[in-house]
N, C-alpha and C. Protein backbone atom coordinates (compact mmCIF):
# COMPACT_ATOMS: atom_id res chain seq x y z
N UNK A 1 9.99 182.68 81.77
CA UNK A 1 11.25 182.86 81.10
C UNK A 1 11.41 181.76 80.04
N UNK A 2 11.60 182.25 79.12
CA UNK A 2 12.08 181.34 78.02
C UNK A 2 13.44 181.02 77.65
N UNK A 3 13.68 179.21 77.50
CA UNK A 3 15.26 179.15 77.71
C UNK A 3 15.08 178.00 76.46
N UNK A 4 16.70 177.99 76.46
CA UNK A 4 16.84 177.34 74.54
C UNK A 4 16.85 175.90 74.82
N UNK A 5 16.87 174.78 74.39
CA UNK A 5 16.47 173.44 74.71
C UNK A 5 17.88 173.06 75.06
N UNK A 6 17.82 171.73 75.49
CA UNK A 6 19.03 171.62 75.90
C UNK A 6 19.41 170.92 74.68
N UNK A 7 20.78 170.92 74.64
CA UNK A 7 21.60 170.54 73.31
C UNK A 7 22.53 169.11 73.90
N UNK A 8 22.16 167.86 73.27
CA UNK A 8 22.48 166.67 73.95
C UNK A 8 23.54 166.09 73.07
N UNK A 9 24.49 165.82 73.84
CA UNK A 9 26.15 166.08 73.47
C UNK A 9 26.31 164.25 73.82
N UNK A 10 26.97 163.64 72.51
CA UNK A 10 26.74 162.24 71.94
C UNK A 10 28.02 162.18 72.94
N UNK A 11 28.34 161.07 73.51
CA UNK A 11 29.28 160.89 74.22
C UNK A 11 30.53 160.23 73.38
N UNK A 12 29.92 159.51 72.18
CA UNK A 12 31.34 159.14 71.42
C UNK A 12 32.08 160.29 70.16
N UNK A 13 30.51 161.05 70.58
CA UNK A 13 31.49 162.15 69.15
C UNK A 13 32.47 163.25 70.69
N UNK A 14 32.15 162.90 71.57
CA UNK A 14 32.92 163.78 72.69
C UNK A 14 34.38 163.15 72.37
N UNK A 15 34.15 161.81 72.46
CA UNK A 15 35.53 160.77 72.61
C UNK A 15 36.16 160.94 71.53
N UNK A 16 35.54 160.77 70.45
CA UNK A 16 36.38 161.17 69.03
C UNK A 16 37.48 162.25 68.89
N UNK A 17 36.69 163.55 69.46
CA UNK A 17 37.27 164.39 68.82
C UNK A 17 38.17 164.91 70.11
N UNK A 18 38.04 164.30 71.54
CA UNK A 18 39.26 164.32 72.40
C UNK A 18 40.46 163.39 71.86
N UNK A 19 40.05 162.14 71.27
CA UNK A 19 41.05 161.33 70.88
C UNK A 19 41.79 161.78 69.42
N UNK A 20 41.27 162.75 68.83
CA UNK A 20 42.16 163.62 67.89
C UNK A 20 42.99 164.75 68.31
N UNK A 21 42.73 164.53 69.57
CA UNK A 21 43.97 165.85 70.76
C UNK A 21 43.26 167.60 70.94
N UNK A 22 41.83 167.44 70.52
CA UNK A 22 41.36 168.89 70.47
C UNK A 22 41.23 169.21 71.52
N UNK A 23 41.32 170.37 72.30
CA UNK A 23 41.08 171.22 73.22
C UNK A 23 39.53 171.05 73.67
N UNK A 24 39.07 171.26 74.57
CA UNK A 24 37.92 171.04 75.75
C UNK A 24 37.00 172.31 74.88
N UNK A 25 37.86 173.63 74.40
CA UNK A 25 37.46 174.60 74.14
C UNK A 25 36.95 174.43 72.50
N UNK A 26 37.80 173.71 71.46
CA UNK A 26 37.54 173.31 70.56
C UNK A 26 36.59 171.99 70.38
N UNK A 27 35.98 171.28 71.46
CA UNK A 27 35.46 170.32 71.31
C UNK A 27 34.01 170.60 71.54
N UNK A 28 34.33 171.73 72.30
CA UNK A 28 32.32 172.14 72.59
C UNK A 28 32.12 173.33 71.55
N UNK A 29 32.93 173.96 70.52
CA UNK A 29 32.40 174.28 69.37
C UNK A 29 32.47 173.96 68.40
N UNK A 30 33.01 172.82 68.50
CA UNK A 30 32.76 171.46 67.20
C UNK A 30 31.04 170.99 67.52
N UNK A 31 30.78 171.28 68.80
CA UNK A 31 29.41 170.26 69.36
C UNK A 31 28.42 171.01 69.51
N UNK A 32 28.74 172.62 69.13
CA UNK A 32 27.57 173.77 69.48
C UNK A 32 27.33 174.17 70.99
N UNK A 33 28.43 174.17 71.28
CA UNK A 33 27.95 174.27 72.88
C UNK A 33 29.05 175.59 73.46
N UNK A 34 28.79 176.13 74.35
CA UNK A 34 29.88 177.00 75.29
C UNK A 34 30.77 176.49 75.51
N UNK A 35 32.13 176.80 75.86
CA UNK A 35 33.27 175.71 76.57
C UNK A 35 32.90 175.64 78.37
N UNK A 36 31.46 176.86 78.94
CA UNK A 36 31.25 176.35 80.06
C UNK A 36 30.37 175.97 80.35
N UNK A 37 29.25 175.23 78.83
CA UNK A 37 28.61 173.98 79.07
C UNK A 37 29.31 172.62 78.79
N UNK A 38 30.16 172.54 78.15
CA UNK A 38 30.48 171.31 78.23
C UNK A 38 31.21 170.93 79.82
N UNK A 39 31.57 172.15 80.31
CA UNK A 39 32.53 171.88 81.55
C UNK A 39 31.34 171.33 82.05
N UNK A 40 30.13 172.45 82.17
CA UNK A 40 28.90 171.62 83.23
C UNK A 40 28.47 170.42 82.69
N UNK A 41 28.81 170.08 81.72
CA UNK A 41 28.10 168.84 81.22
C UNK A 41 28.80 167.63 82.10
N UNK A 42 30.33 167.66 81.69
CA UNK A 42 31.14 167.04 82.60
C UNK A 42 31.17 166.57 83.79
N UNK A 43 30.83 167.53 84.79
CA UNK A 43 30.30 167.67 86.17
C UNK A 43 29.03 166.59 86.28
N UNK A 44 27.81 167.08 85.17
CA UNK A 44 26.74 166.38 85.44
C UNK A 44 26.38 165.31 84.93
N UNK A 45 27.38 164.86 84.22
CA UNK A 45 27.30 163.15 83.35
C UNK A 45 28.37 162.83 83.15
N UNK A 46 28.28 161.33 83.85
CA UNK A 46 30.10 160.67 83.93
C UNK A 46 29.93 160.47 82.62
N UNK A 47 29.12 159.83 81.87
CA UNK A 47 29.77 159.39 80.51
C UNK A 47 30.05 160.61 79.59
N UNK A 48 30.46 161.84 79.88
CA UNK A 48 30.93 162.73 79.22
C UNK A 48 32.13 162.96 79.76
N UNK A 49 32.19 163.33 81.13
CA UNK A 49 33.54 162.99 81.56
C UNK A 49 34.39 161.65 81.15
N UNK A 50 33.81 160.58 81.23
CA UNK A 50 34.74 159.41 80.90
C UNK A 50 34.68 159.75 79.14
N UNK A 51 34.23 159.99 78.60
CA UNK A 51 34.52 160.06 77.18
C UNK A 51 35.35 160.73 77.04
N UNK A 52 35.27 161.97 77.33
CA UNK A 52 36.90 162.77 77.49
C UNK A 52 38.14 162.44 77.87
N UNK A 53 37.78 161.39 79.15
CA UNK A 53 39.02 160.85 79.93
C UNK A 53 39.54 159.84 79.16
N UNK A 54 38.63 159.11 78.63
CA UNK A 54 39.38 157.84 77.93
C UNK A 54 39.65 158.17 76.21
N UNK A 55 38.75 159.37 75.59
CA UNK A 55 39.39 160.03 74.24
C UNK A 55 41.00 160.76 74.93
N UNK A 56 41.34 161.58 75.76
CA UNK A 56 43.02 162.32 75.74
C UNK A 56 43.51 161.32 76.44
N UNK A 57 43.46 159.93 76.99
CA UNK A 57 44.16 158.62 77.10
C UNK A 57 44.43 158.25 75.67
N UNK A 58 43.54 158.01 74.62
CA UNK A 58 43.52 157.11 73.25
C UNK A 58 44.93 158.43 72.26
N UNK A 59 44.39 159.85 72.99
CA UNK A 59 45.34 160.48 72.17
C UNK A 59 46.64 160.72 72.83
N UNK A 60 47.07 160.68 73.77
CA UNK A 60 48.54 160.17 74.91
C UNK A 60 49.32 159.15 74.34
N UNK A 61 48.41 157.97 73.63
CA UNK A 61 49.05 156.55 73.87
C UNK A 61 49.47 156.48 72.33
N UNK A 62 48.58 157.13 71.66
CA UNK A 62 49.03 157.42 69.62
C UNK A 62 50.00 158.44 69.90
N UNK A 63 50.49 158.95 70.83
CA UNK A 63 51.85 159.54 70.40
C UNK A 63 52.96 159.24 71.09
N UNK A 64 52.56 158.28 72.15
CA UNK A 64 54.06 157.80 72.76
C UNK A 64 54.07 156.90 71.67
N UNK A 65 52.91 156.06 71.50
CA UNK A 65 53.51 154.70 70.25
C UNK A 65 54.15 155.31 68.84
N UNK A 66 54.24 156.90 68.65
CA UNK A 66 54.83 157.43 67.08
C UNK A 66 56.06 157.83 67.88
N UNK A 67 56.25 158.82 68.92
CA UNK A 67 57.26 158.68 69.35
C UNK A 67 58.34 157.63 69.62
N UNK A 68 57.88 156.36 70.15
CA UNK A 68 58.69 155.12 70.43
C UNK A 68 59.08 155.11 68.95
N UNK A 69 58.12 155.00 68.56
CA UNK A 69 58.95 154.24 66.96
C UNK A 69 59.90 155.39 66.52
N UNK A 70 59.61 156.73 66.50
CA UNK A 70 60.52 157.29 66.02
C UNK A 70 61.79 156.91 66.39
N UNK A 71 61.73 157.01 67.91
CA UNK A 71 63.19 156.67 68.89
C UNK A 71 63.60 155.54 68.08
N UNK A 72 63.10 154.72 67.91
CA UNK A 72 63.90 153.06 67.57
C UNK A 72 64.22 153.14 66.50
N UNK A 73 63.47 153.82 65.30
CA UNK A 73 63.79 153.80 63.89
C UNK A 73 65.28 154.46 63.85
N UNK A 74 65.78 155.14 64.96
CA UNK A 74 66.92 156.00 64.45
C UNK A 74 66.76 157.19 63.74
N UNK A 75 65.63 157.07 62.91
CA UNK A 75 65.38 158.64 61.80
C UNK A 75 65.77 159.86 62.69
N UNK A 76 65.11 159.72 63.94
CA UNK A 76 64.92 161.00 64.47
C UNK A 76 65.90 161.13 65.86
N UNK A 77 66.64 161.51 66.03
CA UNK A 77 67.73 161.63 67.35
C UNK A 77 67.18 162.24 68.13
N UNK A 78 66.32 163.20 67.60
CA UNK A 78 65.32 163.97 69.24
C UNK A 78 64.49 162.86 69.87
N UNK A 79 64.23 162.15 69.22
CA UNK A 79 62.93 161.36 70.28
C UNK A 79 63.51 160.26 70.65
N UNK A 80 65.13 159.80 70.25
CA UNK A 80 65.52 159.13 70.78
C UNK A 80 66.28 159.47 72.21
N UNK A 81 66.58 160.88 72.53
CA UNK A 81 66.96 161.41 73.48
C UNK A 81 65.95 161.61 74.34
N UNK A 82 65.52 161.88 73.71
CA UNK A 82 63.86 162.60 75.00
C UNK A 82 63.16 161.78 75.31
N UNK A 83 62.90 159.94 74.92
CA UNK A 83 62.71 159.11 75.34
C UNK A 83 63.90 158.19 76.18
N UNK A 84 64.93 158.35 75.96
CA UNK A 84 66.11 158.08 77.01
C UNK A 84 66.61 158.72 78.29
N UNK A 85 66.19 159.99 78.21
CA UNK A 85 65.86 160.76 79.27
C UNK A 85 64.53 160.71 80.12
N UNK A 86 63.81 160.28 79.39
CA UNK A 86 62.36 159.82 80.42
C UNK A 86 62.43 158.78 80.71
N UNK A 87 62.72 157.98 80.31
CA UNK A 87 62.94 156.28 80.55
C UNK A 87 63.96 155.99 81.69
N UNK A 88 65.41 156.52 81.22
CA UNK A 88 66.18 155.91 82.06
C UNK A 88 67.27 157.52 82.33
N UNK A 89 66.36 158.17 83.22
CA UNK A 89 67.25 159.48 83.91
C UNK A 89 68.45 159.19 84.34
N UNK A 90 68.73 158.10 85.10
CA UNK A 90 69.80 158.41 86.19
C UNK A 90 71.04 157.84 85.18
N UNK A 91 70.93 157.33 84.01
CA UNK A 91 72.21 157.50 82.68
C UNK A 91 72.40 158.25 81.87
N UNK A 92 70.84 159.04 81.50
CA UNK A 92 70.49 160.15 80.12
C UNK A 92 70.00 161.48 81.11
N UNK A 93 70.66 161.91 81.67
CA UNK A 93 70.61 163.70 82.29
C UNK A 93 71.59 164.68 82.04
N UNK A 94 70.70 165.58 81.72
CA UNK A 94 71.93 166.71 81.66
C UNK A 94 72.62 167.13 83.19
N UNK A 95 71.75 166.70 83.89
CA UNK A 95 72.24 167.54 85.37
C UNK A 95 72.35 166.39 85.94
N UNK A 96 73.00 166.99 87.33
CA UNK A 96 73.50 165.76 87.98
C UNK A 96 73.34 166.82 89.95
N UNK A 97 72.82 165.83 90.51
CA UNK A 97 72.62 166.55 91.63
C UNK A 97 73.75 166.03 93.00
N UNK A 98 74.34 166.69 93.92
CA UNK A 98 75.27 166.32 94.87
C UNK A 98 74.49 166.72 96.17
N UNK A 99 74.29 165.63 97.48
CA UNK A 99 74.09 166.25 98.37
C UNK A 99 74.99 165.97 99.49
N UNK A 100 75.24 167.23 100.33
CA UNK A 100 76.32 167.59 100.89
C UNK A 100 75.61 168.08 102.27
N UNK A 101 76.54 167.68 103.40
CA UNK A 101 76.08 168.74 104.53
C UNK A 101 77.17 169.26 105.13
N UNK A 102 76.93 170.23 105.76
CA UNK A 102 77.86 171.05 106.14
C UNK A 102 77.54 171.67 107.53
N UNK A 103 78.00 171.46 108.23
CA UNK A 103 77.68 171.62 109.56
C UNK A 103 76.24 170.87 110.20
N UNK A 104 75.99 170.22 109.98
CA UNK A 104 74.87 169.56 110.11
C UNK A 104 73.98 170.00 109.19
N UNK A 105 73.96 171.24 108.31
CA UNK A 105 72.87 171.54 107.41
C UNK A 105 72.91 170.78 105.72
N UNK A 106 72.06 170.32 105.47
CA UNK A 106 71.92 169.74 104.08
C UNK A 106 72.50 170.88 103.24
N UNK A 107 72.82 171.02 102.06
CA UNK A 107 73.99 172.12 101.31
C UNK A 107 73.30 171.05 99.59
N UNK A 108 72.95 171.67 99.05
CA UNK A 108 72.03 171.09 97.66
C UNK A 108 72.93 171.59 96.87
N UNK A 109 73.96 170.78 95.75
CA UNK A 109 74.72 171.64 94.92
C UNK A 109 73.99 171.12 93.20
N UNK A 110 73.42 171.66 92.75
CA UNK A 110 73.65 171.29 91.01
C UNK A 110 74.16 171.21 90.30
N UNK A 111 74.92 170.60 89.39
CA UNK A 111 75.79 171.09 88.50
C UNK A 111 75.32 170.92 87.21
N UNK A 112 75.15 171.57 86.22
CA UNK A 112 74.59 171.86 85.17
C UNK A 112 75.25 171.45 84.13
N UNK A 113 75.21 170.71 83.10
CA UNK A 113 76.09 170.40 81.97
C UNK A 113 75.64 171.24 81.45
N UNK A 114 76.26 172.38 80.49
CA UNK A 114 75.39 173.51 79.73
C UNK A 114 76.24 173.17 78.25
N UNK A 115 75.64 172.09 77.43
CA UNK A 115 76.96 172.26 75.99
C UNK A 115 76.72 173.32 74.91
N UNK A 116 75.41 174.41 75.59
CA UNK A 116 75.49 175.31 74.47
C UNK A 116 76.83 176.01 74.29
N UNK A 117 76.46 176.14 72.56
CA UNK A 117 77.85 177.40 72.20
C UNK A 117 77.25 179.01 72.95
């Protein structure tokens, strides 16, 4: 049987182009490969797995650090909310939870701030 050579997948161009936020699926046809050889590749060489792991870490951490700044700059009021709500829930929630029992049974009430029109 004749089979095609193996195609040897650089571990920092793996990291690169995870740390530009591409998909697993877009990264093994940037590299010529199947998206279920690179999975096996993964499996069978940590430094492809860790290149991946530590490229969508490098691309996680470039967008909380654009997000933060957005929050602080003021420009943007969404990311100042949506980082005040991840940060510090139990002051920045829309909901608010009550627990209650009632006859000896726990009784879970939510109450929903809903300010849509």
């Amino acid at each position: 049987m004749i089979t095609k050579p193996k195609i040897k997948l650089d571990p920092d161009r793996v990291k690169a182009l995870a740390a530009e936020g591409k998909s697993q699926t877009k990264i093994a046809a940037m590299l010529g490969v199947s998206p279920d050889t690179l999975t096996r590749r993964k499996k069978e060489d940590p430094a492809i797995a860790d290149a991946l792991r530590e490229g969508y870490a490098a691309a996680t951490e470039n967008v909380e650090s654009t997000l933060y700044e957005m929050a602080v700059s003021g420009q943007c009021v969404a990311a100042t909310i949506y980082w005040l709500k991840c940060r510090a829930p139990g002051r920045w929630n829309d909901r608010q939870q009550i627990d209650l029992t009632a006859g000896g049974t726990p009784v879970q009430i939510q109450i929903i701030d809903d300010l849509k029109d």
